[in-house]
Protein backbone atom coordinates (compact mmCIF):
# COMPACT_ATOMS: atom_id res chain seq x y z
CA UNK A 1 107.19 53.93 123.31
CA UNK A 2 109.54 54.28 120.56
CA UNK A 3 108.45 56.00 117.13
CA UNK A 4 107.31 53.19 114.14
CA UNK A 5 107.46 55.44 111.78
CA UNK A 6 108.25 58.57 110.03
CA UNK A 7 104.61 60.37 110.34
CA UNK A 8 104.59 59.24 114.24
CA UNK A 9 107.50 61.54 114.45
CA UNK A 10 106.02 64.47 112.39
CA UNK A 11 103.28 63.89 115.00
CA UNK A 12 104.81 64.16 118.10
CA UNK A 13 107.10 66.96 116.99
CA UNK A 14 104.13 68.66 116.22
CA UNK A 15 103.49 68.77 120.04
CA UNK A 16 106.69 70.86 120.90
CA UNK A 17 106.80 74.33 120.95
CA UNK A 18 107.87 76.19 116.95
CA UNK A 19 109.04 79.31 117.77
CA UNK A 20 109.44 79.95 114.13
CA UNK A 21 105.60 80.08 113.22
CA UNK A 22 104.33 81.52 115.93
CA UNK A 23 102.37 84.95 115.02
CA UNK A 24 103.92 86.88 118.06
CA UNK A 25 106.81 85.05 120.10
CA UNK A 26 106.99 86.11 123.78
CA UNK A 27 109.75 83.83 124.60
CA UNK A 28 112.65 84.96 126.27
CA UNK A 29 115.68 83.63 124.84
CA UNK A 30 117.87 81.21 127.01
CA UNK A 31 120.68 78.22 126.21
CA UNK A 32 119.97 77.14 129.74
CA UNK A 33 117.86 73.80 128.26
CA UNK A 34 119.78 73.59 125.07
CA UNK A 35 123.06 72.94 127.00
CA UNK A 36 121.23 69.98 129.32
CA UNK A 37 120.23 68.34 126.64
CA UNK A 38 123.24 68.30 124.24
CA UNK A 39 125.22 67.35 127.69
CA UNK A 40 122.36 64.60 128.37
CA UNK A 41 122.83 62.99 124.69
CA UNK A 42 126.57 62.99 125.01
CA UNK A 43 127.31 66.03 123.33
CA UNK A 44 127.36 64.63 120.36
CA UNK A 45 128.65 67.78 118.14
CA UNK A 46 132.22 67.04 120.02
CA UNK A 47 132.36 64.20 117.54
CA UNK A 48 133.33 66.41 114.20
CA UNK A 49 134.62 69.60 113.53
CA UNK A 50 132.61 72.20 113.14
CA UNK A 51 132.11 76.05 111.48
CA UNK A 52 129.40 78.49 112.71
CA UNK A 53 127.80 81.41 110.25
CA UNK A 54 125.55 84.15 111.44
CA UNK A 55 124.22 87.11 109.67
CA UNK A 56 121.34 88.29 108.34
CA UNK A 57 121.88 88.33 104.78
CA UNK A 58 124.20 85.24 102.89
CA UNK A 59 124.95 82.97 105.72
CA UNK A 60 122.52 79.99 103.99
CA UNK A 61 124.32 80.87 100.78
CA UNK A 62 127.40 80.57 102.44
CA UNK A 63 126.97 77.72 104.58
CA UNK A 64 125.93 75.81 101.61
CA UNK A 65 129.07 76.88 99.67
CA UNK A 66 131.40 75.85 103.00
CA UNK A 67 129.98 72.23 102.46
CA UNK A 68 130.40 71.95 98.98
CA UNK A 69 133.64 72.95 99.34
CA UNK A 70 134.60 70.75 102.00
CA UNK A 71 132.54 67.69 100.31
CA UNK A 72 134.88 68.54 97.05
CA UNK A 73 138.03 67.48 98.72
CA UNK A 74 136.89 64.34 99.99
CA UNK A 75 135.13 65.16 103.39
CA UNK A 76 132.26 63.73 104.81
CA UNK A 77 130.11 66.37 105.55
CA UNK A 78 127.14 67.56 107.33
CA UNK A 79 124.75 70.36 106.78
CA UNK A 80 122.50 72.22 109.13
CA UNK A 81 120.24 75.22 107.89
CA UNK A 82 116.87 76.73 108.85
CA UNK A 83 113.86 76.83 108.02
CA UNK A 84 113.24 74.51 105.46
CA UNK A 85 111.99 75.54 102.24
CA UNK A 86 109.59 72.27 101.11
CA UNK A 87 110.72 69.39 103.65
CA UNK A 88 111.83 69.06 106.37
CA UNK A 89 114.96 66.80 106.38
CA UNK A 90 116.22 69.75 103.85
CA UNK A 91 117.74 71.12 107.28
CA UNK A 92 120.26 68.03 107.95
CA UNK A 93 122.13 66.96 105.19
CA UNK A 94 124.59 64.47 105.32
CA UNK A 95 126.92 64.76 102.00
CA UNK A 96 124.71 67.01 100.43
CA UNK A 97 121.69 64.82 100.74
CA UNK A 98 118.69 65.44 103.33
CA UNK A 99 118.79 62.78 105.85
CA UNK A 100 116.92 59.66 104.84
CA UNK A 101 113.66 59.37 106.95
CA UNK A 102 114.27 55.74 108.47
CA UNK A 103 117.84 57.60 109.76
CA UNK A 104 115.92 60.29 111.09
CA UNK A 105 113.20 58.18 112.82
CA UNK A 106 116.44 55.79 114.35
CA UNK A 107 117.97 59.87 115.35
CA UNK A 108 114.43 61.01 117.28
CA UNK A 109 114.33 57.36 119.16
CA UNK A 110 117.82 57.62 120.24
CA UNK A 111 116.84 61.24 121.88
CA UNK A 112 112.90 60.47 122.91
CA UNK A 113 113.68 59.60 126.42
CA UNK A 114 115.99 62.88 127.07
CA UNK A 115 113.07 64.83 125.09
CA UNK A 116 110.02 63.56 127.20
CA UNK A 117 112.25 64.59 130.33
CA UNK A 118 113.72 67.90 129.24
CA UNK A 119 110.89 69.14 126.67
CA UNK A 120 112.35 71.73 123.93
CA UNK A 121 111.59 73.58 121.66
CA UNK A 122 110.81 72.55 117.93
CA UNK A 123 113.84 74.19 117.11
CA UNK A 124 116.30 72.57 120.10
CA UNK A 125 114.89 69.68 119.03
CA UNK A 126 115.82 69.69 115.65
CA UNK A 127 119.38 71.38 116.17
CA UNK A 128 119.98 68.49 118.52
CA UNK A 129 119.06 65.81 116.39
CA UNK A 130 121.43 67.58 113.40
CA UNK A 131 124.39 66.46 115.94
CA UNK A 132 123.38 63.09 116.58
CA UNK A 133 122.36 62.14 112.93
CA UNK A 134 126.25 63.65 112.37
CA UNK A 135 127.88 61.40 114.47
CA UNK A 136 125.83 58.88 113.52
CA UNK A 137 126.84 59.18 110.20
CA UNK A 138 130.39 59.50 111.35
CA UNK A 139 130.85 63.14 109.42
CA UNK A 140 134.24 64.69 109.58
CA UNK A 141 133.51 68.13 109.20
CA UNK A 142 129.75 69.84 109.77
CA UNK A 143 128.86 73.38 108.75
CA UNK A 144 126.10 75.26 111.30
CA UNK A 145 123.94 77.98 109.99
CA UNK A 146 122.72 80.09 113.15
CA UNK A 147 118.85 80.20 113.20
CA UNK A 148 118.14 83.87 114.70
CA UNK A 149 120.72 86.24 116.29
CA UNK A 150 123.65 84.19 117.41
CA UNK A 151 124.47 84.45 120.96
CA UNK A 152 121.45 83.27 122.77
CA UNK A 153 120.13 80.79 119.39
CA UNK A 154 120.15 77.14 120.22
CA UNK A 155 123.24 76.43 117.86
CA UNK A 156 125.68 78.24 120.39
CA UNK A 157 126.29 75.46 122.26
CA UNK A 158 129.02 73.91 119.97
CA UNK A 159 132.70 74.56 119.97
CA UNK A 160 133.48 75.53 116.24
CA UNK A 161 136.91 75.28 114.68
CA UNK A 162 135.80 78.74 112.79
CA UNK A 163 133.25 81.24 112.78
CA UNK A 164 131.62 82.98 110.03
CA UNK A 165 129.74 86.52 110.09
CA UNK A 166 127.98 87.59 106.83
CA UNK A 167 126.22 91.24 106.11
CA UNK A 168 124.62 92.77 108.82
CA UNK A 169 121.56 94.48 108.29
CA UNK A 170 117.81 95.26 109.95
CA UNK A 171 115.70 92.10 111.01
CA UNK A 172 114.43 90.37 113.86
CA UNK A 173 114.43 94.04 115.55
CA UNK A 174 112.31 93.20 118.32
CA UNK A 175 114.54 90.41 119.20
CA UNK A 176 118.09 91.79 118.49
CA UNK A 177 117.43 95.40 118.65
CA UNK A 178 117.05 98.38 116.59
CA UNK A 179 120.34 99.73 115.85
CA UNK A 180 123.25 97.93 113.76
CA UNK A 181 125.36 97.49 116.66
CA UNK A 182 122.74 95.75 118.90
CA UNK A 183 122.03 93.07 116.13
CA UNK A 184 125.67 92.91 115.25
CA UNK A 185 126.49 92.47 119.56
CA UNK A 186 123.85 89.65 119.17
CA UNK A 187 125.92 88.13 115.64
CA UNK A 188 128.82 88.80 117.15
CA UNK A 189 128.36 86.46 120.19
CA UNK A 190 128.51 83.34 118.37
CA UNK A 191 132.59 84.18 118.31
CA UNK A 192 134.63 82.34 121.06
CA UNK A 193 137.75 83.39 122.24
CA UNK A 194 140.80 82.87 120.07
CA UNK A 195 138.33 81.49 117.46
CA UNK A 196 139.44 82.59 113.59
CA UNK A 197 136.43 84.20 112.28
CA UNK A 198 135.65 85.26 108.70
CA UNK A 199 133.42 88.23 107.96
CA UNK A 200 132.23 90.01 104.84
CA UNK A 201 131.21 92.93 106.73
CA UNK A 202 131.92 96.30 106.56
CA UNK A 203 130.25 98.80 107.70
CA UNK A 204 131.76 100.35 111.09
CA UNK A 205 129.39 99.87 113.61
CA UNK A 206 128.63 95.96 113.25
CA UNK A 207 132.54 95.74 112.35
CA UNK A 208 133.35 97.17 115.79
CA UNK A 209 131.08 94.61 117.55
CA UNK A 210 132.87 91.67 115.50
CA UNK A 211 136.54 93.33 116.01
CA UNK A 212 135.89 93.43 119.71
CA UNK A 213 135.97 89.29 120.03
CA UNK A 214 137.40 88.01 117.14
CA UNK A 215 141.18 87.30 117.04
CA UNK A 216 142.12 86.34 114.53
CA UNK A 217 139.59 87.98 112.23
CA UNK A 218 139.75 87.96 108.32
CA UNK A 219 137.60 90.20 105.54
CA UNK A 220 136.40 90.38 102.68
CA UNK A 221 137.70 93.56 100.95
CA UNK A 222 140.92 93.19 102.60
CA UNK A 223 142.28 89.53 103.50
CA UNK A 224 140.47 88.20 100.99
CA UNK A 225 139.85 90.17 97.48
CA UNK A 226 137.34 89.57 95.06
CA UNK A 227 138.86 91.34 91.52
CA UNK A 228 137.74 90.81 88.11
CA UNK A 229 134.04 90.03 88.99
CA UNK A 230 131.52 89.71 86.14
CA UNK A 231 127.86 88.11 84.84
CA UNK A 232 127.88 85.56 82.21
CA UNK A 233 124.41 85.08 81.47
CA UNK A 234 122.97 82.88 84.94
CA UNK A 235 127.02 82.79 85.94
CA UNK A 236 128.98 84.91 88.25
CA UNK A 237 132.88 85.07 87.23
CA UNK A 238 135.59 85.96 89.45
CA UNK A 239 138.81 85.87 90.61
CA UNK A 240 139.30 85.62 94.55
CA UNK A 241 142.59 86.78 95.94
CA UNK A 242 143.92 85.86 99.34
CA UNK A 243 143.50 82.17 99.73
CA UNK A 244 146.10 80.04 101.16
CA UNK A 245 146.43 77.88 98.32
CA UNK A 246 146.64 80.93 96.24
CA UNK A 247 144.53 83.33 93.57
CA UNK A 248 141.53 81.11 92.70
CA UNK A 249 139.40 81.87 89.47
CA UNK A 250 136.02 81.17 90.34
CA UNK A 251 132.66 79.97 88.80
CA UNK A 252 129.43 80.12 90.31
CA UNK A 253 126.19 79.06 88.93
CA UNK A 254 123.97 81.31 90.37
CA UNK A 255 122.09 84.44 89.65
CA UNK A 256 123.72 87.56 91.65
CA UNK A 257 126.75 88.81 92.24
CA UNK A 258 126.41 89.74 96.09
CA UNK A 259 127.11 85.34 95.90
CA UNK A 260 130.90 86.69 95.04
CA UNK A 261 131.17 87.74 98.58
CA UNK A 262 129.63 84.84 100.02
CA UNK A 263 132.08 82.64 98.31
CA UNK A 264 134.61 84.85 99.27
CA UNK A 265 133.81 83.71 103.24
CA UNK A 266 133.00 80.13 102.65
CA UNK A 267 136.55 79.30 101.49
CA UNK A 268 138.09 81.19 104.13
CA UNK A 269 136.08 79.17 106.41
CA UNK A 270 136.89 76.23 104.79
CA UNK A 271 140.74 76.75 104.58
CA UNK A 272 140.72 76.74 108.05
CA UNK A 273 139.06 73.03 108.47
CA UNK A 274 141.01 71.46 106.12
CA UNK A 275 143.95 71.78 103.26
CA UNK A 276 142.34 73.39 99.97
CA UNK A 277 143.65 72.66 96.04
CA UNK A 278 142.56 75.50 93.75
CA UNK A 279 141.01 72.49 91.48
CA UNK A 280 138.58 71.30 94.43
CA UNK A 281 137.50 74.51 95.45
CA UNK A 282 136.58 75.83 91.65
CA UNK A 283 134.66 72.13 92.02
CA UNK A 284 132.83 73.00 94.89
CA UNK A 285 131.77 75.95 93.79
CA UNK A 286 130.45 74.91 90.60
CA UNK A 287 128.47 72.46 91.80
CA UNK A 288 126.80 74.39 94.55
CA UNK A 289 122.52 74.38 94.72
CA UNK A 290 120.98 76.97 96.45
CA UNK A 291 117.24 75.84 97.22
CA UNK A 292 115.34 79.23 96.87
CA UNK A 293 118.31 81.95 96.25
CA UNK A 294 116.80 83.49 92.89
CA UNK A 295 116.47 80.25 91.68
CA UNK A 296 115.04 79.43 88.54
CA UNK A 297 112.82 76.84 88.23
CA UNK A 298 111.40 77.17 85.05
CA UNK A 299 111.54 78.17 81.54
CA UNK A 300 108.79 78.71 79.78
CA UNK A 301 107.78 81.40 81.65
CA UNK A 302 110.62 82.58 83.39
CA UNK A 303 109.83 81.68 86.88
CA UNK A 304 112.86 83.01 89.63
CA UNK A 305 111.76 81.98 93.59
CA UNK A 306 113.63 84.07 96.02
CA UNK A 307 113.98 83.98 100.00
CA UNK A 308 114.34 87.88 100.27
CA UNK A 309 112.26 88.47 103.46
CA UNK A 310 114.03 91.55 104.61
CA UNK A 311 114.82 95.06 102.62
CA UNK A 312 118.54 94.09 102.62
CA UNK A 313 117.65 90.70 100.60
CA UNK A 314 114.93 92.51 98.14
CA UNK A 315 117.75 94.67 97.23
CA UNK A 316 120.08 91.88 96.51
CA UNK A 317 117.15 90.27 94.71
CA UNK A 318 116.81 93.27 92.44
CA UNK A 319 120.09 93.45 91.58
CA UNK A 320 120.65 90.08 91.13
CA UNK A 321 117.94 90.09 88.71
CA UNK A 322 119.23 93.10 86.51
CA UNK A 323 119.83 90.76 83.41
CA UNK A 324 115.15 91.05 83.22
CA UNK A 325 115.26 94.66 83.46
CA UNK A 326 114.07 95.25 80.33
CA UNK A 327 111.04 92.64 80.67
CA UNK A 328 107.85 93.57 82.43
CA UNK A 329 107.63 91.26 85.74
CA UNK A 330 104.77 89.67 87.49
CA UNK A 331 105.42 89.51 91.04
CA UNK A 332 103.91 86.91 93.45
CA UNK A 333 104.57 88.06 96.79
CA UNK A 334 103.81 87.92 100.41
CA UNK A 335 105.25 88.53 103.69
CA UNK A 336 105.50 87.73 107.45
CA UNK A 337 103.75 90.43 109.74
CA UNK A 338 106.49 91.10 111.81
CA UNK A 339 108.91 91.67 108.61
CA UNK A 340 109.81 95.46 107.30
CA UNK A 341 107.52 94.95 104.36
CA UNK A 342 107.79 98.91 102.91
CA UNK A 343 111.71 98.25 102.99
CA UNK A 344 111.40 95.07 101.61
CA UNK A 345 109.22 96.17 98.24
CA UNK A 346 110.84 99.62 98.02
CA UNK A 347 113.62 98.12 95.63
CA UNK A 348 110.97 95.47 93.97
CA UNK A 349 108.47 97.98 92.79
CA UNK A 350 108.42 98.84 89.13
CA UNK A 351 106.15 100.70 86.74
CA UNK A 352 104.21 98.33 84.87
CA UNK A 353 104.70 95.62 86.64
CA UNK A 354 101.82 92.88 87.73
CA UNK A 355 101.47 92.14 91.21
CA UNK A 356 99.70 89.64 93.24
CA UNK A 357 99.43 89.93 96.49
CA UNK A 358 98.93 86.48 98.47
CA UNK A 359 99.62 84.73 102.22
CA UNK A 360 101.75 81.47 103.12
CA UNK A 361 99.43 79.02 105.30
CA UNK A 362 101.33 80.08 108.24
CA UNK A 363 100.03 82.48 111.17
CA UNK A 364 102.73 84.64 110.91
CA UNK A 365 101.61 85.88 107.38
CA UNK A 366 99.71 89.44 106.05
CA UNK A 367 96.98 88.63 104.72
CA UNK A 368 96.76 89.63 101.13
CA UNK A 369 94.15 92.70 101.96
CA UNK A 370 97.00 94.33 104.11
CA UNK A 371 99.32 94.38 101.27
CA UNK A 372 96.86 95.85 98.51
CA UNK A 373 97.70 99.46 99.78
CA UNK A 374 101.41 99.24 99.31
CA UNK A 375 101.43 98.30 95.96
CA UNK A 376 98.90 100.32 93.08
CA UNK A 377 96.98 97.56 91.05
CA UNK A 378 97.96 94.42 92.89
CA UNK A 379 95.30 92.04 92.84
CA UNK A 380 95.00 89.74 96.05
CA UNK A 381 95.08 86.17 96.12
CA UNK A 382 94.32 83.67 98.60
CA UNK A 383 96.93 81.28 98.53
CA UNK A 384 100.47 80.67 96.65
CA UNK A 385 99.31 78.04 94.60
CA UNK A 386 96.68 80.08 92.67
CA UNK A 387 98.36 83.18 93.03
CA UNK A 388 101.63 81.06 91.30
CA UNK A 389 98.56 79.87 88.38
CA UNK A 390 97.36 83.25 87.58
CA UNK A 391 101.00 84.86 87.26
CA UNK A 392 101.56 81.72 85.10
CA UNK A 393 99.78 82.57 83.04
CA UNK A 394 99.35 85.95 83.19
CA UNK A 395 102.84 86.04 82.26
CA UNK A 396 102.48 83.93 78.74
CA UNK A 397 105.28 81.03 78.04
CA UNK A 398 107.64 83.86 77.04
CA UNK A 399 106.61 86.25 80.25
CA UNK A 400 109.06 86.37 83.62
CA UNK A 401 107.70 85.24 86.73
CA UNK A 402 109.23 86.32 90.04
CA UNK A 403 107.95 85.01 93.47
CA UNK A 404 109.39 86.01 96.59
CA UNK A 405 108.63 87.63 99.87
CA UNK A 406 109.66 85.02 102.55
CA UNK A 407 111.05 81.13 102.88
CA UNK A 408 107.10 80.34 103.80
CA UNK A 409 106.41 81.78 100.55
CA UNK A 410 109.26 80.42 98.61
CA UNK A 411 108.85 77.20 100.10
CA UNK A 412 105.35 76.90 99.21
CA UNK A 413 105.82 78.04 95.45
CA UNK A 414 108.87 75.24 94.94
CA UNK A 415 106.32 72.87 96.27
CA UNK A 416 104.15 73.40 94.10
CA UNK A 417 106.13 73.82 91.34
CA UNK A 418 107.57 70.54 92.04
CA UNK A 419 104.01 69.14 91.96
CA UNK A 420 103.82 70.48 88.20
């Protein structure tokens, strides 16, 4: 029976297996069922060119950035990232917009009958559809953000032009492994031979693991070179050497300069899909969003969501947010369970600073309770929206407000921010 509407399809995905909020995943990691059913719908990501990022810190950022560039100089593009923050069509974007739900319901009716045979995951599922609503759409040029690890996650099925690698760091370790090599051998294996891959890596033991398959390979700090880089209030300045169409001076709305580097990748990833003009890339750039990257979505207070759900990310949060270190913060914050949560608030913590402690409605989350201990004086809080109320206004209309601990979290504070 085909789907009627949009909610019939929440419904029955809703029946498939989500890896993603599962408290503890047992499931052992294959592209055995991913590759029959992109091969059973025609392998539809054939139909555009396409660039692959992994990493554990920037590659949303960056994958963003790719398409903006590549939407700048006149591409039809698509967009694939996980998880969503608020909705769920926020993970396939077709010229920068989340696909439209009658597009999505046509997408899931054109699969249903390889689905009911072939059952996957939540996540195959969706990754699938991304490619079909693509070539739907007729997109020229589609940008792929891994969703965990690389070489065994459902997106490593397509045939990229170009692959992109961003900072390596600790996560997912009972998945990828507890050293920097083993989760940069799982990163790494996204790279195909003779692919060009970009990386803003550094450090020598994931760089060995990316070295050892990528030919050509290009880096930040030596291909490419960021110079000149400075904060203009919410603004990051820069001038990027190293491009093909030459030195490019470089705007980016956002708070942090870490974003530098992540620029840095996405336009050597997107030199390599198409012909860039300095003009269109500084366009591209500029015009960016990043849904939940120390994002400010309010005034009066001061209220910055982040994504940082790993140690790595809280201390790009914290430096990204150096222009409020003179203001006394009140910190919403949770975490997932199976997350590095002393790492994580080891750069957030602060004398003085107001902390509630609360959970995302997801299984996956510490309860507030389990928190208390890590942080003297936090108060818990049952949910995101109160605990977003009370730091409200806690904070006074000339207080700062920052919420951040994981995309459930972030997700569920935009929400309701969105609501007010």
């Amino acid at each position: 029976m085909p789907f009627h509407s949009f909610d019939a399809v929440i419904a029955w995905l809703n029946t498939f297996t989500d890896y993603e909020r599962q408290a503890h995943s047992k499931r052992v990691y294959t592209l055995t069922r991913m590759k029959k059913l992109i091969a059973a719908l025609g392998r539809p990501d054939r139909a555009m060119t396409c660039v692959h990022i992994a990493g554990t810190k920037g590659k949303g950022s960056t994958a963003h950035m790719t398409e903006s560039i590549l939407r700048a100089h006149g591409l039809k593009t698509g967009l694939y990232t996980s998880p969503h923050l608020v909705d769920l069509l926020e993970r396939i974007r077709i010229n920068g917009e989340p696909i439209a739900r009658r597009d999505f319901v046509v997408v899931m009716n054109s699969m249903k009958r390889v689905l009911d045979r072939l059952r996957p995951t939540f996540f195959e599922t969706m990754t699938a559809a991304a490619f079909v609503a693509f070539k739907r759409a007729k997109v020229k040029a589609a940008v792929i953000e891994v969703g965990l690890g690389g070489r065994l996650d459902a997106t490593n099925v397509i045939e990229p032009a170009v692959c992109g690698i961003t900072r390596i760091d600790y996560d997912h370790m009972d998945k990828l492994g507890t050293t920097i090599s083993s989760i940069a051998f799982e990163k790494a294996g996204i790279i195909k031979p003779g692919l060009p891959v970009v990386t803003s890596e550094s450090r020598p033991a994931a760089l060995r693991e990316i070295q050892r398959r990528a030919n050509p390979l290009a880096r930040v700090g030596r291909e490419f070179r960021i110079k000149n880089a400075s904060r203009a209030g919410t603004m990051v300045r820069f001038l990027l050497k190293g491009a093909r169409c030459g030195p490019l001076r470089l705007r980016l709305p956002l708070l942090g300069m870490h974003q530098a580097e992540n620029a840095a990748v996405a336009v050597g990833l997107a030199e390599r899909v198409a012909p860039l003009a300095p003009r269109r890339v500084a366009e591209g750039l500029r015009q960016v969003v990043l849904p939940g990257r120390v994002e400010i979505v309010s005034r009066r207070p001061l209220v910055v969501v982040d994504t940082a759900h790993n140690p790595f990310s809280a201390r790009s949060t914290r430096a990204a947010l150096a222009p409020f270190e003179g203001r006394r913060w009140t910190v919403v914050f949770g975490a997932s369970r199976d997350k590095d949560v002393r790492g994580m608030l080891k750069p957030l913590v602060r004398p003085g600073d107001r902390w509630f402690m609360t959970a995302a409605a997801s299984p996956r989350a510490l309860a507030p309770a389990e928190l208390l201990p890590l942080v003297k004086g936090a108060v818990p809080v049952a949910t995101v929206k109160r605990a977003l109320k009370l730091a409200v206004k806690t904070a006074g209309p000339r207080g700062f407000v920052l919420v951040t601990g994981s995309f459930y979290i972030a997700g569920e504070a935009l929400h309701h921010v969105g609501q007010r």
